[in-house]
Protein backbone atom coordinates (compact mmCIF):
# COMPACT_ATOMS: atom_id res chain seq x y z
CA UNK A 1 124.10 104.43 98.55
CA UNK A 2 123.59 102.30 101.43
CA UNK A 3 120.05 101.79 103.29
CA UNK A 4 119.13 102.99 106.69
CA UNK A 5 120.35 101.08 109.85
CA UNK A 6 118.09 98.55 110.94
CA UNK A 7 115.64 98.59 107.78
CA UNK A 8 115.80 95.20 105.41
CA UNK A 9 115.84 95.07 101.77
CA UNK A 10 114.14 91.92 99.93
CA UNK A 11 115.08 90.37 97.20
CA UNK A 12 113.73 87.32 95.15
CA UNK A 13 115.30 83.62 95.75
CA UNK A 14 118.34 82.55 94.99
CA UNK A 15 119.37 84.95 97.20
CA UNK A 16 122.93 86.51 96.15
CA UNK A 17 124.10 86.18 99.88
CA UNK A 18 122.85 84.81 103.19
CA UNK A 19 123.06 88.21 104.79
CA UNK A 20 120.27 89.63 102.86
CA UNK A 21 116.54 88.74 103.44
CA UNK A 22 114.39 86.68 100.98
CA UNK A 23 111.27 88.29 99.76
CA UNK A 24 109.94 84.76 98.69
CA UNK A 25 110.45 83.93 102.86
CA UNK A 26 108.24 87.17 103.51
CA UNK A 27 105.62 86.18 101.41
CA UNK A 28 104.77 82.69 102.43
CA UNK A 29 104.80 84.07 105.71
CA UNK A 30 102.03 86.53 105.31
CA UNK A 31 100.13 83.55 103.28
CA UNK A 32 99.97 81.06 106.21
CA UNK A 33 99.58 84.06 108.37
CA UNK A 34 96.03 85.03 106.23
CA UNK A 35 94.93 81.13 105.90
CA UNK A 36 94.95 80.76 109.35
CA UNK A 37 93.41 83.60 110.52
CA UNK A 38 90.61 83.16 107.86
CA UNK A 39 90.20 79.74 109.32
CA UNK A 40 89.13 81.10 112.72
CA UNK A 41 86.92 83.45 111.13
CA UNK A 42 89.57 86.77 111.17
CA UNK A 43 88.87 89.23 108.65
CA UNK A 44 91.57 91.23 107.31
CA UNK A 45 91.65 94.93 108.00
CA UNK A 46 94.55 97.71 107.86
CA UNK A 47 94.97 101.45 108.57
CA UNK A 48 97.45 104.23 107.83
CA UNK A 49 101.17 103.67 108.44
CA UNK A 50 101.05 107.55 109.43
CA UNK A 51 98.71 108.49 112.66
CA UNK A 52 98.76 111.40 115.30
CA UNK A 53 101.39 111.21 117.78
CA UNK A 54 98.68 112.00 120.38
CA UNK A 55 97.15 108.26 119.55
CA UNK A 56 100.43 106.39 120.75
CA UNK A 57 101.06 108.99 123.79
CA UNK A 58 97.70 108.28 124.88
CA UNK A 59 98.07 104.74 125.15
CA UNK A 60 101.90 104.66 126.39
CA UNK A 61 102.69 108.05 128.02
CA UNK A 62 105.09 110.87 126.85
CA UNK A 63 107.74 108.48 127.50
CA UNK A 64 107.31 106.28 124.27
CA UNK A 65 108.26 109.74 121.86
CA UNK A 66 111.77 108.60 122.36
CA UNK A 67 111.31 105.15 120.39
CA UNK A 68 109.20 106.69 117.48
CA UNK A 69 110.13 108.04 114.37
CA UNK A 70 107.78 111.52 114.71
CA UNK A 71 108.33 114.89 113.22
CA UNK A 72 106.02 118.04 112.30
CA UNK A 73 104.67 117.41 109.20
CA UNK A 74 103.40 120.44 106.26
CA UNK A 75 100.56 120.99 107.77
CA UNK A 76 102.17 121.75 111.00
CA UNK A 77 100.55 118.08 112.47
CA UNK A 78 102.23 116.27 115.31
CA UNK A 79 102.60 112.44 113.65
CA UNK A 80 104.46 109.49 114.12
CA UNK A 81 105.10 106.40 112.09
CA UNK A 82 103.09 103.85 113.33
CA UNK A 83 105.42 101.86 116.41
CA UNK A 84 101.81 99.22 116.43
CA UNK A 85 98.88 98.32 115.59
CA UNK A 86 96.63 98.23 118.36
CA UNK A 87 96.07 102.12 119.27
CA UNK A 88 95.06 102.24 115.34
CA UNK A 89 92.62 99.56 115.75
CA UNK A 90 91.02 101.02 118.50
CA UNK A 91 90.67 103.94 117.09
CA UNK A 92 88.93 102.04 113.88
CA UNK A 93 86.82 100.23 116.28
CA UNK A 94 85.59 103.34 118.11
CA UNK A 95 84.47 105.19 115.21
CA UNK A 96 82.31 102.25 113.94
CA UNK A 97 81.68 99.32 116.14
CA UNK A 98 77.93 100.28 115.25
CA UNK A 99 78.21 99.17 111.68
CA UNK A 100 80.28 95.51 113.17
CA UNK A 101 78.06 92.16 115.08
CA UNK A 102 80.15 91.28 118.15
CA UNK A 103 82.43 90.03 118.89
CA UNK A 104 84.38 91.71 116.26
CA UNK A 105 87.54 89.24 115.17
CA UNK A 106 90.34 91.29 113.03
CA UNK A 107 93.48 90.27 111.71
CA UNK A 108 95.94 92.53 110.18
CA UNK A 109 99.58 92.33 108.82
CA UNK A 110 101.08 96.10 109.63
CA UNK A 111 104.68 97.24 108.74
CA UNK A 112 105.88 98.74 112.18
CA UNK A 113 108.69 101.16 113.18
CA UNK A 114 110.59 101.91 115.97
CA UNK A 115 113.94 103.96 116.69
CA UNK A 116 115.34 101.76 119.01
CA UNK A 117 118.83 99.85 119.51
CA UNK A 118 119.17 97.05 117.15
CA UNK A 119 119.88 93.90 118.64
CA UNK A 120 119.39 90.24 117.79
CA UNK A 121 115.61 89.56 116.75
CA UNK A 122 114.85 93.46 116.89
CA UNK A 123 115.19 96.33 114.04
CA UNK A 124 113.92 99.09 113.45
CA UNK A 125 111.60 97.68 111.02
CA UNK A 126 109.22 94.56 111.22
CA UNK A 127 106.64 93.05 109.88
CA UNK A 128 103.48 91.62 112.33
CA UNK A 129 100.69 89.31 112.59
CA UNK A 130 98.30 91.06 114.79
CA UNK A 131 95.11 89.09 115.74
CA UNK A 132 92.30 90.94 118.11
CA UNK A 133 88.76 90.08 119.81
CA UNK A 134 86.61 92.80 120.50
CA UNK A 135 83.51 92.99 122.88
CA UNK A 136 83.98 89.72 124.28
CA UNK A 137 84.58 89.19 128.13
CA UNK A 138 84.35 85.35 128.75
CA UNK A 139 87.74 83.01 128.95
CA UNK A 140 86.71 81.32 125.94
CA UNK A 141 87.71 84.34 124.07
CA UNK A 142 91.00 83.91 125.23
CA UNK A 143 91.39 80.84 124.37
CA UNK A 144 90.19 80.88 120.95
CA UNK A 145 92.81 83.98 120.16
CA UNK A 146 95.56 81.85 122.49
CA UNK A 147 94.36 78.65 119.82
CA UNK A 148 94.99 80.76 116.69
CA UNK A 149 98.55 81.68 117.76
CA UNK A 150 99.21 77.80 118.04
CA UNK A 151 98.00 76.66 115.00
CA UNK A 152 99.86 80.33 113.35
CA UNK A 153 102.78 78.23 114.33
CA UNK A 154 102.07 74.66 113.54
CA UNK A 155 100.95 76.02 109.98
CA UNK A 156 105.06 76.04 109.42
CA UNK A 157 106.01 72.78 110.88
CA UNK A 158 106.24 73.54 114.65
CA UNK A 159 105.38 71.61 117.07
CA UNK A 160 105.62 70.77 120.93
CA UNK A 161 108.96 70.73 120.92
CA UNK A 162 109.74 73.94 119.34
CA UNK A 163 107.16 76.16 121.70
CA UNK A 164 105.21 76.91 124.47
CA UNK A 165 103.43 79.63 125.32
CA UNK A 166 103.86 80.75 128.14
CA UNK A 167 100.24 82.05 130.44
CA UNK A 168 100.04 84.41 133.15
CA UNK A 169 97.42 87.01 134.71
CA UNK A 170 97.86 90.28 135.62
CA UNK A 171 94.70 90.02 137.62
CA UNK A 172 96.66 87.39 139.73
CA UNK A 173 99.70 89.87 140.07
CA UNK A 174 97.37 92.42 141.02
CA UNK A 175 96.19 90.07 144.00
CA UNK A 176 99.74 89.42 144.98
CA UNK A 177 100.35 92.66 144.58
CA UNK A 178 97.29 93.86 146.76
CA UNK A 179 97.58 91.31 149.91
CA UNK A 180 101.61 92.28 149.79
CA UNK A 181 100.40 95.23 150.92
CA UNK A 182 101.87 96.99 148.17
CA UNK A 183 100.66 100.75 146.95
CA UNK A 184 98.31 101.04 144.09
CA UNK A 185 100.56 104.41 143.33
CA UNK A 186 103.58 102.14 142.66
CA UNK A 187 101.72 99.06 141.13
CA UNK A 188 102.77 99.63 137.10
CA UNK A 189 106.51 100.12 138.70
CA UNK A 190 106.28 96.70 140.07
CA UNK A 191 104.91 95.02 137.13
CA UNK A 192 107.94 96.60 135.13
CA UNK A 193 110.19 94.70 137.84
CA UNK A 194 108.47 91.35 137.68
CA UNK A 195 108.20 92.11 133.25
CA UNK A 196 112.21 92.21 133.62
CA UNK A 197 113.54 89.68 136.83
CA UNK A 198 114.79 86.99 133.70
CA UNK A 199 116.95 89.96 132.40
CA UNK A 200 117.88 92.16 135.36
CA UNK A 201 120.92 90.60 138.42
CA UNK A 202 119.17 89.22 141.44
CA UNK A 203 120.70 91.57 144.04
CA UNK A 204 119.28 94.47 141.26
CA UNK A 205 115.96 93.27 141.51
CA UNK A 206 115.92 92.45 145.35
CA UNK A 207 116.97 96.31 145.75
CA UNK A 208 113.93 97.68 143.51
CA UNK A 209 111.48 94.92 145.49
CA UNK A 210 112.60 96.16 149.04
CA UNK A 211 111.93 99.41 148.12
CA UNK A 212 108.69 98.47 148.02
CA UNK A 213 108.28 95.87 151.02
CA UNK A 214 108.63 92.82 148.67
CA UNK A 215 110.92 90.49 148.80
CA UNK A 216 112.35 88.38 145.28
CA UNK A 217 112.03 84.98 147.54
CA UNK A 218 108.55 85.47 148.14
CA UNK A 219 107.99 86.97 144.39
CA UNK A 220 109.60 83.60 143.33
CA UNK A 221 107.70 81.73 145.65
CA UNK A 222 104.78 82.62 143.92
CA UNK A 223 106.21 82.58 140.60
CA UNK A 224 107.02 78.82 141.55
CA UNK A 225 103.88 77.22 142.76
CA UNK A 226 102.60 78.72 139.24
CA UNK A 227 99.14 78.44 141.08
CA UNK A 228 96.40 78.87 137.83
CA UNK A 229 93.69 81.55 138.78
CA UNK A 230 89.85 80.62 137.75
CA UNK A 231 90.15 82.09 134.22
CA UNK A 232 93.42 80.56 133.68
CA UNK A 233 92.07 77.42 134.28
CA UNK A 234 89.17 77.85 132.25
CA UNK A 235 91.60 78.08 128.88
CA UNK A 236 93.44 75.21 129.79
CA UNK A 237 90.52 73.10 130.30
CA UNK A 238 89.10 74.99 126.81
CA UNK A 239 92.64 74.33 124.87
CA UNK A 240 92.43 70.63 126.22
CA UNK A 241 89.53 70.02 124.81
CA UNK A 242 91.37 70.86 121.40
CA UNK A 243 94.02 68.66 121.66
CA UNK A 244 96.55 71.66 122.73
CA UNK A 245 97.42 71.10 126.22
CA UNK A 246 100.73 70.29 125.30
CA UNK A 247 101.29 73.82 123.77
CA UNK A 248 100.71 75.73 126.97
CA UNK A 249 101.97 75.94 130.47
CA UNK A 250 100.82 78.47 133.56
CA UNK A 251 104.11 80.68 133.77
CA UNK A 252 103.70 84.04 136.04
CA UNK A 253 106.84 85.18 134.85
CA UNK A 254 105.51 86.16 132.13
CA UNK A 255 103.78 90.01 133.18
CA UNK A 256 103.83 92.09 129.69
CA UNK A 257 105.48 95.20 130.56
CA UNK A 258 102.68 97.49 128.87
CA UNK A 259 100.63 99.42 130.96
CA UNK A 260 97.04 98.98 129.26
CA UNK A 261 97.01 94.73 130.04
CA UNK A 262 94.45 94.30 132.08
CA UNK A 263 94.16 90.53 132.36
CA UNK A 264 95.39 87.31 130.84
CA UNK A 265 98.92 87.54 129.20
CA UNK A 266 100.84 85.50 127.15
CA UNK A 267 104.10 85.19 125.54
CA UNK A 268 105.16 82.54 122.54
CA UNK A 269 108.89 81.12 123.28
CA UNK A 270 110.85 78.31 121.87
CA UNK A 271 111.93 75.72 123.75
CA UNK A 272 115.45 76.32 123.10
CA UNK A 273 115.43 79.41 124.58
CA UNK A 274 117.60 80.68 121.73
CA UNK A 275 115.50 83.94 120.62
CA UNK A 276 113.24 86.62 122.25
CA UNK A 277 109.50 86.18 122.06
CA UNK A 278 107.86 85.00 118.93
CA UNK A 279 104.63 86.62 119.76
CA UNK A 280 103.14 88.02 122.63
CA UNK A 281 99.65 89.69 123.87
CA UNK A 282 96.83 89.32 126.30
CA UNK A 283 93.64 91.57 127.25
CA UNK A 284 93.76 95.11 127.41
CA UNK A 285 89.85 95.68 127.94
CA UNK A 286 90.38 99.78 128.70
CA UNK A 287 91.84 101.10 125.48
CA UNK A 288 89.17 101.15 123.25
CA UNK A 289 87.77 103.04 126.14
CA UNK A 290 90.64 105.37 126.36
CA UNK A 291 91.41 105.89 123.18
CA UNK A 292 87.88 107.42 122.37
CA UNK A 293 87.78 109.46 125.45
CA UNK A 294 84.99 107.43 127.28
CA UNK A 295 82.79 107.37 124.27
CA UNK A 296 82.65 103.63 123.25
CA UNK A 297 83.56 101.06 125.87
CA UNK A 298 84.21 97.09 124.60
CA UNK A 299 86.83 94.54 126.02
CA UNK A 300 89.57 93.49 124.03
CA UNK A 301 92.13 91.60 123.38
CA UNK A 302 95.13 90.49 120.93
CA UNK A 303 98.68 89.27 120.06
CA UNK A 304 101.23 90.04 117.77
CA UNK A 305 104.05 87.65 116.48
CA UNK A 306 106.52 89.83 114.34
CA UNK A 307 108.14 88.20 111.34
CA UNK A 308 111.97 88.89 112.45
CA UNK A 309 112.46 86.55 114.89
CA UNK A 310 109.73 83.79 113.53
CA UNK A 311 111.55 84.10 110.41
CA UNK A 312 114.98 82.95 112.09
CA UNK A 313 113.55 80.47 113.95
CA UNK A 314 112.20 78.78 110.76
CA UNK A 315 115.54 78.89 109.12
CA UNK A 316 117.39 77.30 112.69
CA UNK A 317 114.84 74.72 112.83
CA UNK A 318 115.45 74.49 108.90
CA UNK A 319 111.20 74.44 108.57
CA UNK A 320 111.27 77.08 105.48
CA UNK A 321 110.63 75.76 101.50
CA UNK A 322 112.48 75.80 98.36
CA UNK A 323 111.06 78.92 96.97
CA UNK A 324 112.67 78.45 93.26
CA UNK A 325 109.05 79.42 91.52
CA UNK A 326 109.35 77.74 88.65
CA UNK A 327 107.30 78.70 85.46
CA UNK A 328 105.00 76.92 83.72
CA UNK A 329 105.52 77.31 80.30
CA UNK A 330 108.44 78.71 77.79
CA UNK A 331 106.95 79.67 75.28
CA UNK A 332 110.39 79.21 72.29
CA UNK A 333 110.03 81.89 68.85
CA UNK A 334 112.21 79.96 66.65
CA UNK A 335 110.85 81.75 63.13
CA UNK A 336 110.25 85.29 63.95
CA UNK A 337 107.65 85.64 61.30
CA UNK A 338 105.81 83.70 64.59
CA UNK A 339 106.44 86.13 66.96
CA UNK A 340 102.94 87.95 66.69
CA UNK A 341 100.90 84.63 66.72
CA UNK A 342 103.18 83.41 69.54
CA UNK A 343 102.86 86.89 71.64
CA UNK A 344 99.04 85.76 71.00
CA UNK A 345 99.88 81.98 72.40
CA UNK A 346 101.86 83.59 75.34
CA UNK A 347 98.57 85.85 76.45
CA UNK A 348 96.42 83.60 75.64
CA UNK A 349 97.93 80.96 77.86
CA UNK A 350 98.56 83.31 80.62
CA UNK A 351 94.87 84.73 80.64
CA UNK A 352 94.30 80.89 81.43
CA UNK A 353 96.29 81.47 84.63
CA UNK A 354 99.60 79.50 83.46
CA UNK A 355 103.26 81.67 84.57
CA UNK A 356 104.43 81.96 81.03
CA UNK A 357 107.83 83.16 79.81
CA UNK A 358 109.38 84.02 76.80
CA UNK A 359 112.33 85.50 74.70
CA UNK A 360 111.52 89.16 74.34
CA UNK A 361 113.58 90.00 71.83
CA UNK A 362 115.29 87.80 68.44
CA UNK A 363 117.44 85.24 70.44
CA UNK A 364 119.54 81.98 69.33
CA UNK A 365 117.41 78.30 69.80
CA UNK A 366 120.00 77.32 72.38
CA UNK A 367 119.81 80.50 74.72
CA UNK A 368 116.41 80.36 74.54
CA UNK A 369 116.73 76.19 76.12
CA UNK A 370 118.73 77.35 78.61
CA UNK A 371 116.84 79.97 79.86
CA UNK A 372 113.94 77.62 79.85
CA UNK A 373 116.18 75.44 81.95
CA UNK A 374 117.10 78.36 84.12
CA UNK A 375 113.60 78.73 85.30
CA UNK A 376 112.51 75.01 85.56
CA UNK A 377 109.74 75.44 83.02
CA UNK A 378 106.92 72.39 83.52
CA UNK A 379 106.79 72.47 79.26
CA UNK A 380 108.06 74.25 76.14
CA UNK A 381 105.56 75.74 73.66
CA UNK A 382 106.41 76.31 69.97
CA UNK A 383 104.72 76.96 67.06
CA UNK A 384 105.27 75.12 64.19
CA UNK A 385 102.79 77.43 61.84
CA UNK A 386 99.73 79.81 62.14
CA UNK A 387 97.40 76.81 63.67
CA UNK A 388 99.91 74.20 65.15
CA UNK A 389 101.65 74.52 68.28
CA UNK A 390 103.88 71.74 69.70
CA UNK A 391 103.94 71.00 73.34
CA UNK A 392 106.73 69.85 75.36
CA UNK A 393 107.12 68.10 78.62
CA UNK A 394 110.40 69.08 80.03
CA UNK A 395 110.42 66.31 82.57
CA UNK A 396 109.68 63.20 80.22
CA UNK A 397 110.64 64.87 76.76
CA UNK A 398 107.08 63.37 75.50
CA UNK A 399 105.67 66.16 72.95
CA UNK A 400 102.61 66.30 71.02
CA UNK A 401 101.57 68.72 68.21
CA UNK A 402 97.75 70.56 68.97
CA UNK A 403 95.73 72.83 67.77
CA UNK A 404 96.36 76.56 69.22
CA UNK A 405 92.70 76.31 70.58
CA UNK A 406 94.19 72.68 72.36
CA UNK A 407 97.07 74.26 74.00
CA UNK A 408 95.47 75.01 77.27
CA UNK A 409 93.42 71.82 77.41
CA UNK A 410 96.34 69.96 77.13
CA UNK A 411 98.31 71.58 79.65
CA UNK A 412 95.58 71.38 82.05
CA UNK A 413 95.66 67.03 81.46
C-alpha cells in the first residue's frame, strides 16, 4: 500500500535509500529550532491540527478552500486541516492575552497541510518554525524576530554566503502605490503583481501594470534605488549593532503576497538562488483584530521557515551530521542463569540515563559482539557472578572488574 502523494514517511538513519526522508534529520531540526528560540526568550506553544474552516476564510477569503484539505465532519462542522499557524495563534491570543505580560513572544513547530501542486521545495505536507511578537509596535520588534531567523540559520552552519534576507515594506508600496495615483479598490491586486514580477514574463506584467496606470519601468525604478523607509532603517541600524549587517539587504521585491501584511516584510533566500524561500514573514498588526471580530486589538508579527526546503539546503551545502546514535552500553548475558541480575544491571544503568542494549532472548557470544559492534556501543557490560560485573571499553579494549553498585560510577569517569 503506497502513501498519499506529497506526504513523507521517516525513517531512522542509515537510511535504506536516498529518496526517503531521515527522521534523525527531522529531529535535530526541531532541536536547534527550540534552542534558539528559547534563547531569545520564545516560549513554546501549539494548538489543534483540526480548526473551523471559518478561521482560515476569515483571514484569506473564500478563495483559499481550494488549497485545504476540509470536509463536514460527524457533527455536521465545517473544518479544515490546519494550512498555518498564524490564524490559530490569533485566535489563542484573543481568548487570553489577559492572562500573558506584553509583548507576548511564541514559538511553535506545527505540522501544516495544503492540497496544492507538488513541486520542488513544496508538498503537501511540511513541517514549520513559526516565531511571533505580539503587542509590540516599535522597529525594534522587528528586528529582534528578523535576528532570531538569522541565528535559526547560523545554528546549522550558515553563514553570509549561504543567505540573505531579503527586507521590504508594504507601507513603502503603499506610498508608491498612493502618489501613482493608483485606486485603493485595486491596491491588494497590485501587490499580487509586484509579489510575482520574478516569476511572471515582462510583457505579462507590463499588461496587468497598464491596466492600472503603472508602468514596470517605473515599478523597477523604484525597486532599484531600493530607497530604505524610516523603519527600515531603524532595523538595519538595530541588526548592525549585532554584528548582522551582513545578513540583510533592503530588497522591495520582496511584497508577501498575503493580504493581512501590513508593514515590514521579509523573505530568507540563499545566495545561490537554487530553492524557493527558506522562511518568510513580516507584520500583520490587523488579524488578531479580525480574527476576534473587533474584540481584542494588539500588533503582530512573525515568520515561518518550513523544514522542506531548509532541509535540502543543508544536505546541498552538505551542513547536516552523522546521525548513527550510537549506544552506550551492551550489556552481553553469556550464562543465562545471569539473565535476571543482568535485566537488573540493564535498568539499573538505564535509570542512570545511559542508552543500554541487550540480547533479548538466549543468543551465541559472537552474535551478541557483533551486534554490539553494529551499534557502536561506548563499552560492554558482563557479569561475571551475582556481585561482579566487568566493564569494557570498546575503543581501547582496557576492562576492569567492579562492583554492580560501581558500574555507573565507572562509566560516568
Amino acid at each position: 500500500m503506497e502513501r498519499l502523494p506529497g506526504f513523507r514517511d521517516f525513517y531512522p538513519e542509515p537510511l535504506p535509500h536516498p529518496d526517503v526522508w531521515s527522521a534523525d534529520a527531522r529531529q535535530y531540526i526541531f532541536d536547534q529550532w527550540r534552542k534558539i528560540a528559547r534563547r531569545y526568550g520564545f516560549r513554546e506553544y501549539d494548538g489543534p491540527p483540526l480548526e473551523p474552516l471559518e478561521l482560515f476564510t476569515t483571514k484569506s477569503g473564500e478563495e483559499i478552500v481550494g488549497q485545504l484539505y476540509n470536509f463536514k465532519d460527524k457533527g455536521d462542522r465545517e473544518i479544515s486541516l490546519r494550512p498555518e499557524m498564524t490564524p490559530t495563534l490569533a485566535r489563542m491570543v484573543a481568548a487570553h492575552e489577559r492572562n500573558y505580560k506584553k509583548p507576548i513572544k511564541w514559538f511553535a513547530i506545527p505540522q501544516l497541510f495544503r492540497y496544492e501542486r507538488q513541486q520542488k521545495g513544496r508538498l503537501r505536507e511540511h513541517v514549520q518554525f513559526n516565531a511571533d511578537l505580539i503587542g509590540e509596535t516599535d522597529p525594534a520588534a522587528d528586528a529582534e524576530l528578523i535576528a532570531l531567523l538569522i541565528d535559526a540559520l547560523r545554528a546549522f552552519g550558515l553563514t553570509a554566503e549561504d543567505f540573505v534576507i531579503r527586507l521590504s515594506s508594504r507601507n513603502a508600496w503603499q506610498e508608491f502605490f498612493k502618489h501613482g495615483g493608483g485606486d485603493h479598490a485595486h491596491e491588494y491586486e497590485f501587490f499580487q503583481i509586484i509579489d510575482k514580477l520574478e516569476r511572471t514574463p515582462p510583457d505579462e506584467s507590463e499588461k496587468k501594470l497598464s491596466a492600472m496606470n503603472f508602468s514596470l519601468a517605473k515599478v523597477n525604478a523604484f525597486i532599484d534605488a531600493g530607497q530604505p523607509t524610516v523603519e527600515l532603517e531603524t532595523i538595519l541600524k538595530n541588526l548592525a549593532a549585532r554584528g548582522l549587517k551582513d545578513f540583510v539587504k533592503i530588497d522591495y521585491q520582496v511584497i508577501r503576497g498575503l493580504a493581512y501584511y501590513t508593514g515590514v516584510v521579509f523573505e530568507a533566500f540563499d545566495r545561490k538562488g537554487e530553492f524557493r524561500a527558506i522562511a518568510g514573514g513580516g507584520r500583520y498588526n490587523n488579524l488578531v483584530k479580525l480574527i476576534s471580530g473587533g474584540k481584542v486589538d494588539l500588533p503582530a508579527l512573525g515568520f515561518g521557515m518550513g523544514d522542506v526546503v531548509l532541509l535540502e539546503l543543508l544536505k546541498a551545502r552538505k551542513l547536516l551530521p552523522k546521525f548513527d546514535a550510537p549506544m552506550d552500553v551492551f550489556v552481553l548475558i553469556e550464562d543465562e542463569n545471569l539473565r535476571a541480575d543482568s535485566l537488573k544491571l540493564v535498568s539499573d544503568l538505564r535509570g542512570a540515563g545511559y542508552a543500554v542494549e541487550y540480547p533479548l532472548t538466549p543468543t551465541k557470544p559472537d552474535k551478541q559482539f557483533k551486534r554490539a559492534q553494529e551499534l557502536k556501543v561506548g563499552h560492554t557490560a558482563k557479569l561475571e557472578n551475582d556481585d561482579y560485573v566487568r566493564i569494557r571499553n570498546a575503543k581501547t579494549k582496557n576492562e576492569i572488574v567492579t562492583g554492580l553498585a560501581g558500574a555507573k560510577n565507572h562509566l560516568a569517569k
